[in-house]
Protein backbone atom coordinates (compact mmCIF):
# COMPACT_ATOMS: atom_id res chain seq x y z
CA UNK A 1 11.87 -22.66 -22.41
CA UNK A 2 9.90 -25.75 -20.76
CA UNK A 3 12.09 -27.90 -22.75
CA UNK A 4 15.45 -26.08 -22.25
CA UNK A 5 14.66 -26.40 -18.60
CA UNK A 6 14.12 -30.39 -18.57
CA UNK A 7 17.32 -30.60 -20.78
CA UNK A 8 19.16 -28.94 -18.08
CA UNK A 9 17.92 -31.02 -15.52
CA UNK A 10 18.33 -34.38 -17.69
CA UNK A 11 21.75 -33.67 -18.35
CA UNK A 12 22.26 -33.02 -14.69
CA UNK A 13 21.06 -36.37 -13.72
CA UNK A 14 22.70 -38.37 -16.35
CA UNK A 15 25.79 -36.35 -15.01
CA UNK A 16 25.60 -37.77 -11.66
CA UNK A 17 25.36 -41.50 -12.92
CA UNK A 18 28.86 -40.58 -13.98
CA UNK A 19 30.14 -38.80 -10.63
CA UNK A 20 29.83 -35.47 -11.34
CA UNK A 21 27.44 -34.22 -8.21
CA UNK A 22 27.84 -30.55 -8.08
CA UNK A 23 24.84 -28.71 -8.37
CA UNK A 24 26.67 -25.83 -9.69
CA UNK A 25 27.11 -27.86 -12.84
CA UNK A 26 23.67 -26.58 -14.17
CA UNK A 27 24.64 -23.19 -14.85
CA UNK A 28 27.45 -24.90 -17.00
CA UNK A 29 25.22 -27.11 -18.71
CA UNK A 30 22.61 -23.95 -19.33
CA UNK A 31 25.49 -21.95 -20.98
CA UNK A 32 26.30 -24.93 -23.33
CA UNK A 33 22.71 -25.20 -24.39
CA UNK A 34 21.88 -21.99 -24.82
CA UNK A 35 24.75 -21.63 -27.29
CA UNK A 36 23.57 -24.34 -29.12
CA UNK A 37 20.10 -23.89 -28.79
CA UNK A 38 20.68 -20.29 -30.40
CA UNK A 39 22.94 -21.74 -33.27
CA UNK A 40 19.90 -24.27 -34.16
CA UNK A 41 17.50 -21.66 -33.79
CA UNK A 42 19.40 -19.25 -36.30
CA UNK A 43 20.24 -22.44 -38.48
CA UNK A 44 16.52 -23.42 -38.88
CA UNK A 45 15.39 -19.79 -39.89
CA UNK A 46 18.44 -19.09 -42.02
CA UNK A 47 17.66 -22.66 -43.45
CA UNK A 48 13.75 -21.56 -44.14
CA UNK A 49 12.45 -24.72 -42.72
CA UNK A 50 8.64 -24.74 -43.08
CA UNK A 51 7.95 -28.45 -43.37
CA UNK A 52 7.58 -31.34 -45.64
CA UNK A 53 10.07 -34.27 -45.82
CA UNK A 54 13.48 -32.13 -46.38
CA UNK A 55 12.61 -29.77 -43.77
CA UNK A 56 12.55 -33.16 -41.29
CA UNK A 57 15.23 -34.21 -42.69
CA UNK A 58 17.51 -31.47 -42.15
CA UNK A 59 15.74 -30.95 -38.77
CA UNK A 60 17.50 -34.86 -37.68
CA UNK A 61 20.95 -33.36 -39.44
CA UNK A 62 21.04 -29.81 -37.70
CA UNK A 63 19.65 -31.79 -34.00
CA UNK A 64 22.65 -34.25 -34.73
CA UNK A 65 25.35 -31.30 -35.13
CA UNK A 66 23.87 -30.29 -31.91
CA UNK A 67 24.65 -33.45 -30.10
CA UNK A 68 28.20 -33.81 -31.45
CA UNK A 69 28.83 -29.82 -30.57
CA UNK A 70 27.04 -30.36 -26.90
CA UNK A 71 29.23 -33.51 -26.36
CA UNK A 72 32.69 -31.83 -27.47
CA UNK A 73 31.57 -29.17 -25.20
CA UNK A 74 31.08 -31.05 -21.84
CA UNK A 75 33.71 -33.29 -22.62
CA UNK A 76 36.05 -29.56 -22.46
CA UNK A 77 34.00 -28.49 -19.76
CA UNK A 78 34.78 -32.22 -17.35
CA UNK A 79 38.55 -31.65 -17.93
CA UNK A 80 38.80 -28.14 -17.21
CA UNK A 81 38.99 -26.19 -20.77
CA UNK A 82 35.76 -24.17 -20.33
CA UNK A 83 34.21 -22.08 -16.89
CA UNK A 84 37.62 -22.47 -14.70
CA UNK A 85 36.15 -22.03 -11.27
CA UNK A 86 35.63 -24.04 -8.18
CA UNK A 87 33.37 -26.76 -9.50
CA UNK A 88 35.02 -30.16 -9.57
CA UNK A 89 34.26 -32.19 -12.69
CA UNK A 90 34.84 -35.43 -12.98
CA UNK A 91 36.50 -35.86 -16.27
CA UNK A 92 34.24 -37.53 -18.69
CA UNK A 93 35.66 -39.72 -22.46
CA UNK A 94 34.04 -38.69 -25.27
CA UNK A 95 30.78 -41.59 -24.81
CA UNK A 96 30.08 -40.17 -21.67
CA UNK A 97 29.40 -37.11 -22.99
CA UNK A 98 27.53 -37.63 -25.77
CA UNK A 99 25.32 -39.85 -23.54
CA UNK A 100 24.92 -36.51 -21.58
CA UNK A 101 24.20 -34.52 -24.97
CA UNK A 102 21.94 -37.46 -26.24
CA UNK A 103 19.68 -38.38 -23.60
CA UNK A 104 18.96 -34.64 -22.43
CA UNK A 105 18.12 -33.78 -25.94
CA UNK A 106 15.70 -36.90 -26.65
CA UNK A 107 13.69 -35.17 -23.74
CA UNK A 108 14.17 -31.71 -24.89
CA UNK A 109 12.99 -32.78 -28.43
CA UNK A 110 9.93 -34.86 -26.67
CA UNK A 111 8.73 -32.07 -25.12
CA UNK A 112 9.28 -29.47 -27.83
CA UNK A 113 6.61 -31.97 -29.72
CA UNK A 114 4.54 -33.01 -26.88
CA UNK A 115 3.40 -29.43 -25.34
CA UNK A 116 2.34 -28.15 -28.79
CA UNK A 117 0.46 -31.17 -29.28
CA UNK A 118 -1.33 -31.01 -25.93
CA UNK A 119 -2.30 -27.39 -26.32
CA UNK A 120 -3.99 -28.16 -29.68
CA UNK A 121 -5.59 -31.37 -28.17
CA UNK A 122 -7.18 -29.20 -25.35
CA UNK A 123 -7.94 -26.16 -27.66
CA UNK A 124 -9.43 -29.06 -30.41
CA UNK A 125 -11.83 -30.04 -27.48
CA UNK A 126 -12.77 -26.70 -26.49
CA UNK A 127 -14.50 -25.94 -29.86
């Protein structure tokens, strides 16, 4: 949840380098990850992913789709095909928004690795 949270706000800020300032936009942006969060999710235990090189690799292939699926989704969402409402969005090209989908998921994936990590660091240090 810790990492959905910072992907949200990453893809918030990298969406007001490109003009789009509404704050409303995060709601948008949590809708669009969740439904590709929950597709990966249900990918990765359909998949049986348990580790080992094969599991990483389809890991980089299934995080990929999720970029490309993210992307085509803000892209409809900045001109209008998604959430019709009163938030303005500025409409974005298809680099823009997989710069969106990109960054916020290099920090989403970050986390996801770092807080385990640190837990099991401070647990490790505890014994």
């Amino acid at each position: 949840m810790i990492a959905m949270l910072l992907e949200i706000s990453v893809a918030q800020g990298v969406l007001r380098r490109f003009g789009i300032t509404d704050r409303d936009v995060a709601g948008h942006i949590f809708l669009i990850n969740l439904s590709t969060w929950g597709l990966f999710l249900v990918a990765v235990e359909k998949l049986g992913l348990r580790g080992g090189v094969e599991s990483v690799a389809w890991l980089v292939g299934l995080e990929v789709a999720v970029i490309v699926v993210e992307a085509w989704l803000i892209r409809a969402a900045s001109r209008g095909r998604m959430f019709p409402g009163r938030i303005q969005w500025k409409p974005l090209g298809w680099w823009q928004a997989a710069c969106v989908s990109s960054v916020a998921n290099v920090v989403s994936i970050a986390i996801s690795v770092a807080v385990p990590v640190i837990v099991f660091l401070i647990v490790k240090g505890m014994a």
